[in-house]
C-alpha atoms as a PDB file:
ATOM      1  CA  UNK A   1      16.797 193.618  80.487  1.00  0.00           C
ATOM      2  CA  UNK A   2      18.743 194.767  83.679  1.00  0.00           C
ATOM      3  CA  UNK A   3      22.326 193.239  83.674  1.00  0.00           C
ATOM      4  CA  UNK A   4      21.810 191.675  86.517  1.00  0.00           C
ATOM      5  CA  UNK A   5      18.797 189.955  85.090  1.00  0.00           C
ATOM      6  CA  UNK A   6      20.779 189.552  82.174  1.00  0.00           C
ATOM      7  CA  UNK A   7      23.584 187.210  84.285  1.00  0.00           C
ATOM      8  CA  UNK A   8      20.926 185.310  86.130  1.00  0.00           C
ATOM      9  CA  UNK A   9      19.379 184.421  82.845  1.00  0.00           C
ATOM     10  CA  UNK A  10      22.556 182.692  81.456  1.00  0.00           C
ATOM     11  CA  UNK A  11      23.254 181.365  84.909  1.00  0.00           C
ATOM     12  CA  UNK A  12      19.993 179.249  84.420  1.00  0.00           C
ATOM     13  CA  UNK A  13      21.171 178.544  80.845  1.00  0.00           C
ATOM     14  CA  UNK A  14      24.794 177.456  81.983  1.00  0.00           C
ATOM     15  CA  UNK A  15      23.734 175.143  84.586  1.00  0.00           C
ATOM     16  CA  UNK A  16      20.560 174.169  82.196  1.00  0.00           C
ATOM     17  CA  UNK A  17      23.490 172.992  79.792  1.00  0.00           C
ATOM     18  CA  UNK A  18      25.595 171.092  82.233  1.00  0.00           C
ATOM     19  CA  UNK A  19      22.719 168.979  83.065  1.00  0.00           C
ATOM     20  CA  UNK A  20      22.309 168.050  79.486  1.00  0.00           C
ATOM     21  CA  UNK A  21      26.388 167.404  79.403  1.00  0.00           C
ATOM     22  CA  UNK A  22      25.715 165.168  82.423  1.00  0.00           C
ATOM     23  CA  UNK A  23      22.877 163.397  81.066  1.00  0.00           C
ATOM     24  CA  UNK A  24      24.824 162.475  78.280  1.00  0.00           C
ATOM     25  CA  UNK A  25      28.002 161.442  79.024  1.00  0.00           C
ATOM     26  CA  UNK A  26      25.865 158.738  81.262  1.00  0.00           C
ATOM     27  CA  UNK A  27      24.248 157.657  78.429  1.00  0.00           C
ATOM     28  CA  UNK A  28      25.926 154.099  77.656  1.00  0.00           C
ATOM     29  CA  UNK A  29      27.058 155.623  74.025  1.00  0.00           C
ATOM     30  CA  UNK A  30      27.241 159.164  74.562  1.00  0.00           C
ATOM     31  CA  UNK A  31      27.148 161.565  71.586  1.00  0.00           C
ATOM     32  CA  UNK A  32      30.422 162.918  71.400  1.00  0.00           C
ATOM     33  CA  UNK A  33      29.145 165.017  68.764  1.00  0.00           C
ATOM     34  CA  UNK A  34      26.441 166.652  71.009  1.00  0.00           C
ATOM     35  CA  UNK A  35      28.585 166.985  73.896  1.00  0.00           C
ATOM     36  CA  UNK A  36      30.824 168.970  71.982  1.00  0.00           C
ATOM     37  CA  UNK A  37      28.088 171.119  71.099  1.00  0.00           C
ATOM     38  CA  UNK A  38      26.970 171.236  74.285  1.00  0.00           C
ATOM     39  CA  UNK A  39      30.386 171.931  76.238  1.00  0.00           C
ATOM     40  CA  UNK A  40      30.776 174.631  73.410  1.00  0.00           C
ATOM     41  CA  UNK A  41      27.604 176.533  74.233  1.00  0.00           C
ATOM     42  CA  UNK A  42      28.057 176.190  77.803  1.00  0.00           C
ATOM     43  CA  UNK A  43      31.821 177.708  77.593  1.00  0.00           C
ATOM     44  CA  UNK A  44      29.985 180.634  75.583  1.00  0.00           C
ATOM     45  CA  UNK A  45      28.053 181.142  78.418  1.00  0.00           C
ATOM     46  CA  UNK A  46      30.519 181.342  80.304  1.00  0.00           C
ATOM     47  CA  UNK A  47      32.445 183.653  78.397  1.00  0.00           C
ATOM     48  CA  UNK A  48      29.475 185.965  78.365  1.00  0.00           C
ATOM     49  CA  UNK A  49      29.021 186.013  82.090  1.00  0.00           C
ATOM     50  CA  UNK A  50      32.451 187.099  82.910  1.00  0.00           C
ATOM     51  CA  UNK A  51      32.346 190.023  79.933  1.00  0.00           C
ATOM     52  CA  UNK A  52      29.310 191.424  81.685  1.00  0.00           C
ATOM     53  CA  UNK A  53      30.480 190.722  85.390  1.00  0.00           C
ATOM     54  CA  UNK A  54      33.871 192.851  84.266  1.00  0.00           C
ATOM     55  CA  UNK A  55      31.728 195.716  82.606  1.00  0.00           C
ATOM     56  CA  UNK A  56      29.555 196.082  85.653  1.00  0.00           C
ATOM     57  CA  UNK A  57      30.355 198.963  87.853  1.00  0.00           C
ATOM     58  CA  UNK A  58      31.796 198.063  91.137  1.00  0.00           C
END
């Protein structure tokens, strides 16, 4: 998969993810156990995106 492809696809994933974190913390007892998760994941993401952003060549 082309990096670029690569980024777009965990773009989608990221924002995918802080859907889910907004659907839940509306939820009238959130699952502070699943938002962690969720808030985890997404800051993996994250993390990922800016590692291959920095390794691209300019």
């Amino acid at each position: 998969m082309p990096m670029n492809a690569r980024i777009a696809s965990l773009e989608q994933r990221h924002a995918a993810l802080e859907r889910q974190i907004l659907d839940e913390d509306r939820r009238p007892r959130p699952d502070d156990t699943a938002l962690s998760r969720l808030k985890l994941e997404k800051l993996r993401l994250k993390e990922e995106m800016e590692r291959l952003r920095s390794s691209r060549p300019h």
